[in-house]
Protein backbone atom coordinates (compact mmCIF):
# COMPACT_ATOMS: atom_id res chain seq x y z
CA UNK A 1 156.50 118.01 89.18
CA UNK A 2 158.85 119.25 86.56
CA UNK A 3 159.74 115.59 84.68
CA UNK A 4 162.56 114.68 82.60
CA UNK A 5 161.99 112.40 79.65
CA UNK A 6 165.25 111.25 78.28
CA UNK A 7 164.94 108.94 75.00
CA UNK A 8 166.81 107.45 72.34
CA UNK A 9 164.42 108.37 70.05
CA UNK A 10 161.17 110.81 69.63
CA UNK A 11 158.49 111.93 67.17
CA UNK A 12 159.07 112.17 64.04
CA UNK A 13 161.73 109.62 64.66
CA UNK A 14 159.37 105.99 64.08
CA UNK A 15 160.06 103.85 66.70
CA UNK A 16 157.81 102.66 69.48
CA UNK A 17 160.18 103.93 72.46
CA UNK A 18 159.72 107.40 71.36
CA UNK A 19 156.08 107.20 70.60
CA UNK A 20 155.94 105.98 74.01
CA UNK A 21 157.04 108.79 75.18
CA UNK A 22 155.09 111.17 73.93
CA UNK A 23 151.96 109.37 74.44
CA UNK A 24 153.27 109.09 78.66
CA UNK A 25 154.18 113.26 78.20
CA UNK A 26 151.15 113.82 77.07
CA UNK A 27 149.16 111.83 79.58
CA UNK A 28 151.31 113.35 82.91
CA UNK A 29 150.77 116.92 81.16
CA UNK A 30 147.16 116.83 81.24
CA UNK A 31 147.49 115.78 85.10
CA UNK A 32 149.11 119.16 85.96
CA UNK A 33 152.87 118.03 85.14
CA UNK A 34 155.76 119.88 83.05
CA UNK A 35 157.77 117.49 80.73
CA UNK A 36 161.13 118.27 79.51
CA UNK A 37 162.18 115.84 76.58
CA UNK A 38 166.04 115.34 75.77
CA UNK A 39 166.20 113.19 72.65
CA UNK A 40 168.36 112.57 69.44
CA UNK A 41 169.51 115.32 67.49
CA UNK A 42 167.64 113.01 64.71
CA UNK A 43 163.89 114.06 66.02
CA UNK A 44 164.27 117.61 64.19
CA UNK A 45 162.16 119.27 63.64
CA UNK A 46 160.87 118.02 67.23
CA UNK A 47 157.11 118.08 68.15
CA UNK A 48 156.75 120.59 70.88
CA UNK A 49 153.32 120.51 72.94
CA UNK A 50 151.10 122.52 75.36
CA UNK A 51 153.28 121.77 78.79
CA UNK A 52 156.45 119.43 76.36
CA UNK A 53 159.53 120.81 76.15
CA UNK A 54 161.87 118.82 74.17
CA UNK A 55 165.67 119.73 73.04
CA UNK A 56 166.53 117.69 69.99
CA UNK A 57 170.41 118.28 70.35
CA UNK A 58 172.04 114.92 71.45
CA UNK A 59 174.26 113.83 68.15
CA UNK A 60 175.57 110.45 70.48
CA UNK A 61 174.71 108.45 73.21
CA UNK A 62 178.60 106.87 73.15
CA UNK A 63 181.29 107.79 75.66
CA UNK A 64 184.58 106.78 73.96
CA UNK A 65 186.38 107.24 71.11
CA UNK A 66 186.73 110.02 68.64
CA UNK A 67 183.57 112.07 68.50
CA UNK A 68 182.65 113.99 65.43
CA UNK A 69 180.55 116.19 66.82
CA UNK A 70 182.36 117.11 70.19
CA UNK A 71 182.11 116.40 73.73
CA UNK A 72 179.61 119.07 73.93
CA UNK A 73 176.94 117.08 72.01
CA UNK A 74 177.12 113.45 74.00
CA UNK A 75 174.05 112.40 75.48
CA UNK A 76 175.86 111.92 79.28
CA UNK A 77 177.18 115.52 79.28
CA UNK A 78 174.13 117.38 77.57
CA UNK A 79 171.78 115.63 80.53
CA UNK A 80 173.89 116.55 83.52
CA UNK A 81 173.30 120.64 81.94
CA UNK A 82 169.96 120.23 80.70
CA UNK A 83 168.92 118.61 84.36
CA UNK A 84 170.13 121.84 86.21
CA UNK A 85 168.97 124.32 83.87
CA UNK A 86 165.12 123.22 84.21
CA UNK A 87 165.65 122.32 88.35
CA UNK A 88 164.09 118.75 87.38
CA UNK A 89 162.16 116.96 90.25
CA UNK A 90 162.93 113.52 88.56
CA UNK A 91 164.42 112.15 85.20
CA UNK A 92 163.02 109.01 83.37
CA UNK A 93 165.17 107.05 81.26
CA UNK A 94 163.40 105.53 78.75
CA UNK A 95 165.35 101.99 77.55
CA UNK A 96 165.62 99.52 74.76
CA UNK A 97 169.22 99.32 73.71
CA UNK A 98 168.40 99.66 69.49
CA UNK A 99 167.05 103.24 70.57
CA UNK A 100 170.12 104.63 72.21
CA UNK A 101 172.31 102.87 69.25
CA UNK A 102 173.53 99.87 71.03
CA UNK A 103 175.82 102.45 72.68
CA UNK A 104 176.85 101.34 76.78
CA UNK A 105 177.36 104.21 77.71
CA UNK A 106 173.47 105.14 77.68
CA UNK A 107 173.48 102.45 80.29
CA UNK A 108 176.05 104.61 82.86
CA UNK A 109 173.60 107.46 82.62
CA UNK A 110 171.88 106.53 86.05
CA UNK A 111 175.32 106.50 87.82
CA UNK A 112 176.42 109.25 85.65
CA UNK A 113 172.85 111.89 86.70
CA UNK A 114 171.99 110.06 90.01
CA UNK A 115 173.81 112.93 92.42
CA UNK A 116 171.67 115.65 90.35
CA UNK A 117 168.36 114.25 90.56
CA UNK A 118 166.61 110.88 91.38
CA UNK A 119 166.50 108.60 88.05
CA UNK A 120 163.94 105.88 87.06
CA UNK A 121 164.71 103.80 84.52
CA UNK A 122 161.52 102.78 82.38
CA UNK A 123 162.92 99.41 80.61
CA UNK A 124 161.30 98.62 77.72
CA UNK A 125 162.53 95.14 77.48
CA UNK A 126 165.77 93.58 78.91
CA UNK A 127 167.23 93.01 75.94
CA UNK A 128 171.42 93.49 75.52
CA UNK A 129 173.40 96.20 74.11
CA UNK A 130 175.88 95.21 71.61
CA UNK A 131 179.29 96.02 73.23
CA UNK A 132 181.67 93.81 71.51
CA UNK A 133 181.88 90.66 69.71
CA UNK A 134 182.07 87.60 72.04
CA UNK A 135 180.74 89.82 75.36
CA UNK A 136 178.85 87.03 76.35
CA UNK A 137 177.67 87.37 79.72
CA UNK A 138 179.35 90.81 79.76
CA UNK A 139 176.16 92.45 78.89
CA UNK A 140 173.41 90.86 80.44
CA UNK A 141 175.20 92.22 83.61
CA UNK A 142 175.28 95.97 81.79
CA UNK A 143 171.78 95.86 82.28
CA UNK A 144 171.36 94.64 85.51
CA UNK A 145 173.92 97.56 86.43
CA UNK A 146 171.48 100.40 84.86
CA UNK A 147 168.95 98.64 87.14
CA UNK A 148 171.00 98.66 90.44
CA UNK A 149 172.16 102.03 89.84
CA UNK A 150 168.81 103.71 89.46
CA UNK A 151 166.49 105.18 91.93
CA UNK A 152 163.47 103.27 90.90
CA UNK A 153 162.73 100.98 88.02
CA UNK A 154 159.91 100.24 85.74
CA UNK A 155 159.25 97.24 83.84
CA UNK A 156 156.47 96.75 81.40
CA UNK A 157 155.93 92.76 81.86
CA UNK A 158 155.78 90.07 84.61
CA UNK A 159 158.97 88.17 82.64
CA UNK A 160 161.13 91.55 83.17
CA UNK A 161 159.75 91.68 86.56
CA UNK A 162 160.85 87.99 87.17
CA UNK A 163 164.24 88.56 85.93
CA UNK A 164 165.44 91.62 88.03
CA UNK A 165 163.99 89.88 91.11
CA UNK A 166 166.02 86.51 90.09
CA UNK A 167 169.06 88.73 90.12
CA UNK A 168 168.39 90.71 93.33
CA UNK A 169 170.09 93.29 94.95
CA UNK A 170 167.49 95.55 93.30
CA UNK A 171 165.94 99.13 94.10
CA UNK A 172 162.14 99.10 94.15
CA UNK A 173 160.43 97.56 90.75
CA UNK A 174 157.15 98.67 89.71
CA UNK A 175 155.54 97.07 86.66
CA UNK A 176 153.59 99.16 84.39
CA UNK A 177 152.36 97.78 81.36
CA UNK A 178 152.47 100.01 78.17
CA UNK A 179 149.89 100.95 76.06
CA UNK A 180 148.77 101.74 72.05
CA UNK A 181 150.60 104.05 70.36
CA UNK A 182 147.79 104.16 67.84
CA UNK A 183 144.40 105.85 68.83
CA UNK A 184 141.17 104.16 67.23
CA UNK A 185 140.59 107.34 65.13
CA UNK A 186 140.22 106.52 61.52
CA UNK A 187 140.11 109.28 58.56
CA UNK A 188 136.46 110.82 58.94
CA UNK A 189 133.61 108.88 57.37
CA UNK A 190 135.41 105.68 56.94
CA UNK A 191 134.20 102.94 55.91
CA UNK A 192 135.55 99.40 55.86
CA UNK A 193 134.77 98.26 52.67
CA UNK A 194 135.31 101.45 50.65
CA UNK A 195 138.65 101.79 52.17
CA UNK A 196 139.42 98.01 51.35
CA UNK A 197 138.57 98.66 48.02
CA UNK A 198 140.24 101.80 47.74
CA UNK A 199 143.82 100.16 48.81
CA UNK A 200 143.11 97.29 46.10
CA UNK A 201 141.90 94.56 48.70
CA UNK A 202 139.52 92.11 47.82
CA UNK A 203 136.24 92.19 49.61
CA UNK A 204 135.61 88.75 49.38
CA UNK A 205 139.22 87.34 50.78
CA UNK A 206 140.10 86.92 54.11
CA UNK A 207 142.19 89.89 54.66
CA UNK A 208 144.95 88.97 57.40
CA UNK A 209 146.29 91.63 59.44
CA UNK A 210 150.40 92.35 60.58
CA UNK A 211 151.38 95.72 62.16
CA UNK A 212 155.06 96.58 63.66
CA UNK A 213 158.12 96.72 62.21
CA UNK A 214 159.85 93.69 60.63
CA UNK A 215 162.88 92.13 62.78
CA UNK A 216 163.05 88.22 63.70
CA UNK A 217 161.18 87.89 66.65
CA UNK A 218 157.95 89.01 65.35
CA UNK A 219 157.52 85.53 62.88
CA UNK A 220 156.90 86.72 59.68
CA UNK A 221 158.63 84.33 57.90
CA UNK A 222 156.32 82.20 59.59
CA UNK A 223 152.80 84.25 58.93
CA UNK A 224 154.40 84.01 55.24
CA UNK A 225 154.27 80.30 55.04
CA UNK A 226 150.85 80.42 57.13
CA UNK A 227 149.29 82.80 54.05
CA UNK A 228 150.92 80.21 51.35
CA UNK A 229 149.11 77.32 53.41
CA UNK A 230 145.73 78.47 53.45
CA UNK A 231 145.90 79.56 49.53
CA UNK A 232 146.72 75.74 48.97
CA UNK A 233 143.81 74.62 51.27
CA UNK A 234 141.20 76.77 49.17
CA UNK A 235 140.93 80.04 51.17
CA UNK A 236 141.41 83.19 49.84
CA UNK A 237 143.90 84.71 52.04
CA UNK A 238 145.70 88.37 51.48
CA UNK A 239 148.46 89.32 53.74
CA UNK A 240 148.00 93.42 54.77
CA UNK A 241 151.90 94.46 56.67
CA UNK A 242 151.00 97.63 57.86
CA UNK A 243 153.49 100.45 59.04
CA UNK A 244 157.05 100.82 58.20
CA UNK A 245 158.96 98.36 57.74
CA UNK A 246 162.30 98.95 59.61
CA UNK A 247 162.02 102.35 62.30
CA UNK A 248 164.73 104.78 62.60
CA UNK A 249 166.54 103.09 65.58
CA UNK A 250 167.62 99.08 64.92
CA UNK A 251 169.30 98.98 61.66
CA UNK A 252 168.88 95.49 61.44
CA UNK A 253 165.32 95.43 60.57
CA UNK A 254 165.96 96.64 57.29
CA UNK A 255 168.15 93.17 56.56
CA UNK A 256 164.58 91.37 58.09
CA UNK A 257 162.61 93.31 55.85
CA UNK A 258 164.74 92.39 52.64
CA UNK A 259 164.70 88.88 54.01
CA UNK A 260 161.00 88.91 54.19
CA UNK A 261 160.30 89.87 50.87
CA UNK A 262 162.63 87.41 49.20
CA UNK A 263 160.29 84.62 50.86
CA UNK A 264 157.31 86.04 49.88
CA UNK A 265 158.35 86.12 46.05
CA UNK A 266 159.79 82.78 47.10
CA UNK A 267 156.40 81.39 47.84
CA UNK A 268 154.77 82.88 45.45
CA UNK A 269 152.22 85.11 47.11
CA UNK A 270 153.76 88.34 46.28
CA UNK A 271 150.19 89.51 44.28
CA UNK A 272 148.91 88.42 47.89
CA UNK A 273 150.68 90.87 49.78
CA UNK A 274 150.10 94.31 50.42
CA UNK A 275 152.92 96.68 52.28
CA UNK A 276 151.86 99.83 53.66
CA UNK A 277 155.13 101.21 54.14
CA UNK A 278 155.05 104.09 57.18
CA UNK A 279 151.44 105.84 57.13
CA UNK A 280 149.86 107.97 59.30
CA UNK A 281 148.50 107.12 62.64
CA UNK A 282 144.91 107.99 61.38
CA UNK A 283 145.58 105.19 58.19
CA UNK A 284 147.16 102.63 60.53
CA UNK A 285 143.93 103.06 62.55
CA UNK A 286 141.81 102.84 59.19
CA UNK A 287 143.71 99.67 58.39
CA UNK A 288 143.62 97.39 61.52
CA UNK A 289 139.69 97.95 61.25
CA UNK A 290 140.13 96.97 57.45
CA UNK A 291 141.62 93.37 58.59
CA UNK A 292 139.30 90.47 59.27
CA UNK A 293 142.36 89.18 61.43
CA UNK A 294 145.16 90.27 62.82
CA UNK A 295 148.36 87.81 63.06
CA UNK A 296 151.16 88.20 65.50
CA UNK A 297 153.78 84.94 65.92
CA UNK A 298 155.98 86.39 68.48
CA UNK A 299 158.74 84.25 68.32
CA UNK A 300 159.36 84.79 72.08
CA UNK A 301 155.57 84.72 73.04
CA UNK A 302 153.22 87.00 73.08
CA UNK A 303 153.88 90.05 76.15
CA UNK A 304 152.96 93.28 77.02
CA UNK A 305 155.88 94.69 76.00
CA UNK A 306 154.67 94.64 72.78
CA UNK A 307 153.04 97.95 71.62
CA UNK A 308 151.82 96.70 68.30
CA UNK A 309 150.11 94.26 70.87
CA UNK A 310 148.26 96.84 72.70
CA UNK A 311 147.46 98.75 69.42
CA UNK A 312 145.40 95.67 68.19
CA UNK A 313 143.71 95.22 71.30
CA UNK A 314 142.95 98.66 71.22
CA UNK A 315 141.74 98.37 67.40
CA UNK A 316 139.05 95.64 68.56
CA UNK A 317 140.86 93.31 66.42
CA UNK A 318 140.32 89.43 66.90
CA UNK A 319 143.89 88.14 67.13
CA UNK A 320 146.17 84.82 66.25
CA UNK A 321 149.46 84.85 68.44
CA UNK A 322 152.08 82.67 70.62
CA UNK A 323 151.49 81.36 73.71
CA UNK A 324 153.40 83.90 76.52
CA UNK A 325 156.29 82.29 78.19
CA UNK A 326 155.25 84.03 81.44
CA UNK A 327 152.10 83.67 82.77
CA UNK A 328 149.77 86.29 82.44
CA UNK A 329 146.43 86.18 83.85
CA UNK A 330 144.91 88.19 81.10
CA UNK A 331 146.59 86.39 78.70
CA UNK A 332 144.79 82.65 78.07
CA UNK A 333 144.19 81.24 74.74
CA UNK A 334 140.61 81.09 73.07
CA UNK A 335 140.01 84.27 75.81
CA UNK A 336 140.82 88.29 74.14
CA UNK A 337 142.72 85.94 71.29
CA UNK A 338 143.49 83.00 69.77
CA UNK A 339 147.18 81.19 70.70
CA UNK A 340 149.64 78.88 68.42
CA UNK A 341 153.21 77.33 68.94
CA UNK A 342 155.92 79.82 67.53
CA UNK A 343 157.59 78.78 64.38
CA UNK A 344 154.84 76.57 63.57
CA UNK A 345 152.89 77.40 60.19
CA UNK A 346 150.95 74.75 60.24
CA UNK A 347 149.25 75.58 63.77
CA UNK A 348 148.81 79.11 62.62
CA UNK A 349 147.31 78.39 59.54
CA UNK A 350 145.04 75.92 61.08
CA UNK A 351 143.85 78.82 63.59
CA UNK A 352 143.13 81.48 60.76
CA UNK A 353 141.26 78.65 58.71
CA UNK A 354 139.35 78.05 61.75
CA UNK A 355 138.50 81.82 62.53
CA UNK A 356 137.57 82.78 58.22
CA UNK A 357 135.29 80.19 58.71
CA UNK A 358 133.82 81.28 62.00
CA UNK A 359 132.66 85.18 62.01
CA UNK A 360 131.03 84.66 65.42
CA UNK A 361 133.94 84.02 66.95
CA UNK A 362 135.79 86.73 65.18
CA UNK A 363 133.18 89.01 66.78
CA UNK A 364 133.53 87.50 70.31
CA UNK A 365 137.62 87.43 69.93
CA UNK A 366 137.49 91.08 69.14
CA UNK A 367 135.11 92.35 71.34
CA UNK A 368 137.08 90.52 74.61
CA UNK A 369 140.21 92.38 72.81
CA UNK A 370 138.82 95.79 72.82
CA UNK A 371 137.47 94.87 76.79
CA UNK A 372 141.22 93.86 77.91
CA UNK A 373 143.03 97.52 76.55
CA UNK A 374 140.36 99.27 78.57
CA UNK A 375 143.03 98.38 81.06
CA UNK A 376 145.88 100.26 79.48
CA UNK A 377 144.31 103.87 79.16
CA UNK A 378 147.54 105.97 78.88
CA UNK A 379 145.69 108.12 81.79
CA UNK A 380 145.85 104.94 84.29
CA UNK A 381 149.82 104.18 83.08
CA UNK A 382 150.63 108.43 83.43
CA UNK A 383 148.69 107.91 87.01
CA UNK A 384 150.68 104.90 88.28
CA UNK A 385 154.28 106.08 86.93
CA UNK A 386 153.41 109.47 88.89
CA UNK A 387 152.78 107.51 92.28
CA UNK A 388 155.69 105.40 91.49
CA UNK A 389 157.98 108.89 91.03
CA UNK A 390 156.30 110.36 94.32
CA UNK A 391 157.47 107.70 95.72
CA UNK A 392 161.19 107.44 94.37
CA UNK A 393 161.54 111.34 95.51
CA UNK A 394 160.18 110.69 98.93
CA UNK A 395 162.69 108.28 99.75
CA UNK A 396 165.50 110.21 98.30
């Protein structure tokens, strides 16, 4: 099939939608597939692969208003062309409002590209656009438009799933979970506690682990006062935040970030902190292994929609998180990973005391870990959203 990709964001853009994307391209490539990318002017200079073709030239995803650029650069009217000029089989969306800018009208591109090809909307999460203050209700039901209006959607959790079949009226759903952007490929000969030493942390403290960008769900204001905790109960905790700290797409992070940092001086653990800032895949790889622990306090539970999630898993890393809100089979505490309460401190310090005190069930915690993301090989995802498109065109 010859497959359109069209993203908010893409390599060397950071952001987990577009690193998605490439990671999917380059999965469907190597099963015989030709991928055509259409992505933010902002990926330049764009990573072009072996079988991934991607055009870097969309300056805005919006619809209305003045446009600086022109009419000629809008994301709605550069797809329509760029669908006809490489005779696409089938165009994938791929969604989370921050990457396309908050802007609605990447939510119209399904009606908008439907009569030229069949589209599949991969969402991401189900998270709102920002339209206009006081919208209210206006833009859950934005979303559940871009849903209705597609061929075929994809969801990457069973809460997702839930909600779209709650709201009926749907095309077919087909939940595909996503899976680590990072491969476990550390810089050759590495070693754990060289490179610990190397990037000044201590190789007697219990070195806990956060990876993803910093916006309020993820509960580091929370891991903060977790860290301060377990210094005042005697262990000798260090807090590693690995990987940028804000992304290219959802501006907001940067106000988390700031935020985050004014609680750690706050609490006085800044000499207990270490911020890797954006590094290479290879020395986010090198650093999960580094951790003794890795920390995640979702404030909305711990899901599959969460790629630093799958990265950890991936890493073999034994894990602290929230309980899910939706059931997951896979997903039962003291199982792949430990589980606390959101917004609780106390429970979360309580669980890393428990675990630097107990290597054995480190090991155990981190081995089931590794075991679980065998399941999320991007070959099996590429497989199952090339069965789902099959599908989609067949019924067209």
């Amino acid at each position: 099939m010859r497959i359109g990709i069209i993203t908010g964001e893409f390599p060397p853009m950071q952001g987990g939608v577009g690193d998605y994307s490439l990671e999917l391209g380059r999965a469907m490539v190597t099963q015989g597939h030709e991928i055509f990318v259409l992505t933010s002017d902002r990926a330049v200079p764009a990573i072009q692969e072996r079988g991934i073709h991607v055009q870097p030239t969309v300056a805005s995803w919006g619809r209305w208003g003045k446009q600086k650029s022109g009419d000629g650069r809008r994301g709605e009217v550069q797809a329509a062309q760029w669908i006809k000029a490489n005779q696409l089989d089938v165009v994938n969306i791929q969604y989370q409002a921050a990457a396309y800018n908050m802007r609605v009208a990447a939510n119209l591109l399904p009606e908008t590209l439907g009569h030229i090809a069949p589209v599949v909307t991969t969402f991401h999460d189900l998270l709102v656009p920002y339209l206009f203050p006081k919208a209210g209700p206006v833009r859950k039901k934005v979303i559940y438009r871009m849903a209705r209006q597609s061929k075929g959607v994809i969801v990457t959790n069973r809460g997702d799933e839930r909600e779209l079949a709650e709201q009926g009226h749907m095309p077919p759903v087909m939940r595909i979970p996503i899976g680590s952007n990072i491969a476990v490929q550390p810089p050759t000969d590495y070693d754990k506690t060289a490179w610990r030493e190397a990037h000044f942390l201590p190789h007697d403290a219990l070195i806990v682990g956060f990876f993803g960008f910093i916006n309020r769900s993820k509960g580091v204001d929370t891991l903060a006062q977790a860290i301060r905790l377990l210094v005042d109960r005697g262990i000798n905790a260090h807090l590693l935040i690995v990987g940028g700290q804000a992304g290219a797409s959802d501006q907001t992070n940067i106000q988390q970030a700031d935020e985050a940092e004014r609680m750690v001086g706050g609490l006085g653990i800044s000499r207990r902190v270490r911020w890797t800032g954006f590094v290479t895949p290879e020395a986010v790889s090198a650093h999960l292994m580094a951790c003794d622990v890795v920390a995640l306090p979702f404030r909305d539970g711990v899901s599959y929609r969460r790629g630093t999630l799958m990265a950890t898993l991936a890493h073999g890393c034994p894990i602290v998180t929230t309980f899910p809100q939706v059931d997951e089979p896979d997903l039962v505490d003291g199982q792949a990973m430990k589980m606390v309460p959101p917004d609780s401190p106390q429970k979360l310090a309580e669980a890393l005391r428990e675990l630097a005190h107990d290597e054995a069930q480190r090991i155990r915690l981190g081995k089931a870990a590794a075991q679980l993301a065998t399941q999320f090989s991007w070959d099996a995802i590429a497989a199952a959203t090339l069965r789902f498109f099959e599908q989609m065109r067949a019924s067209r």
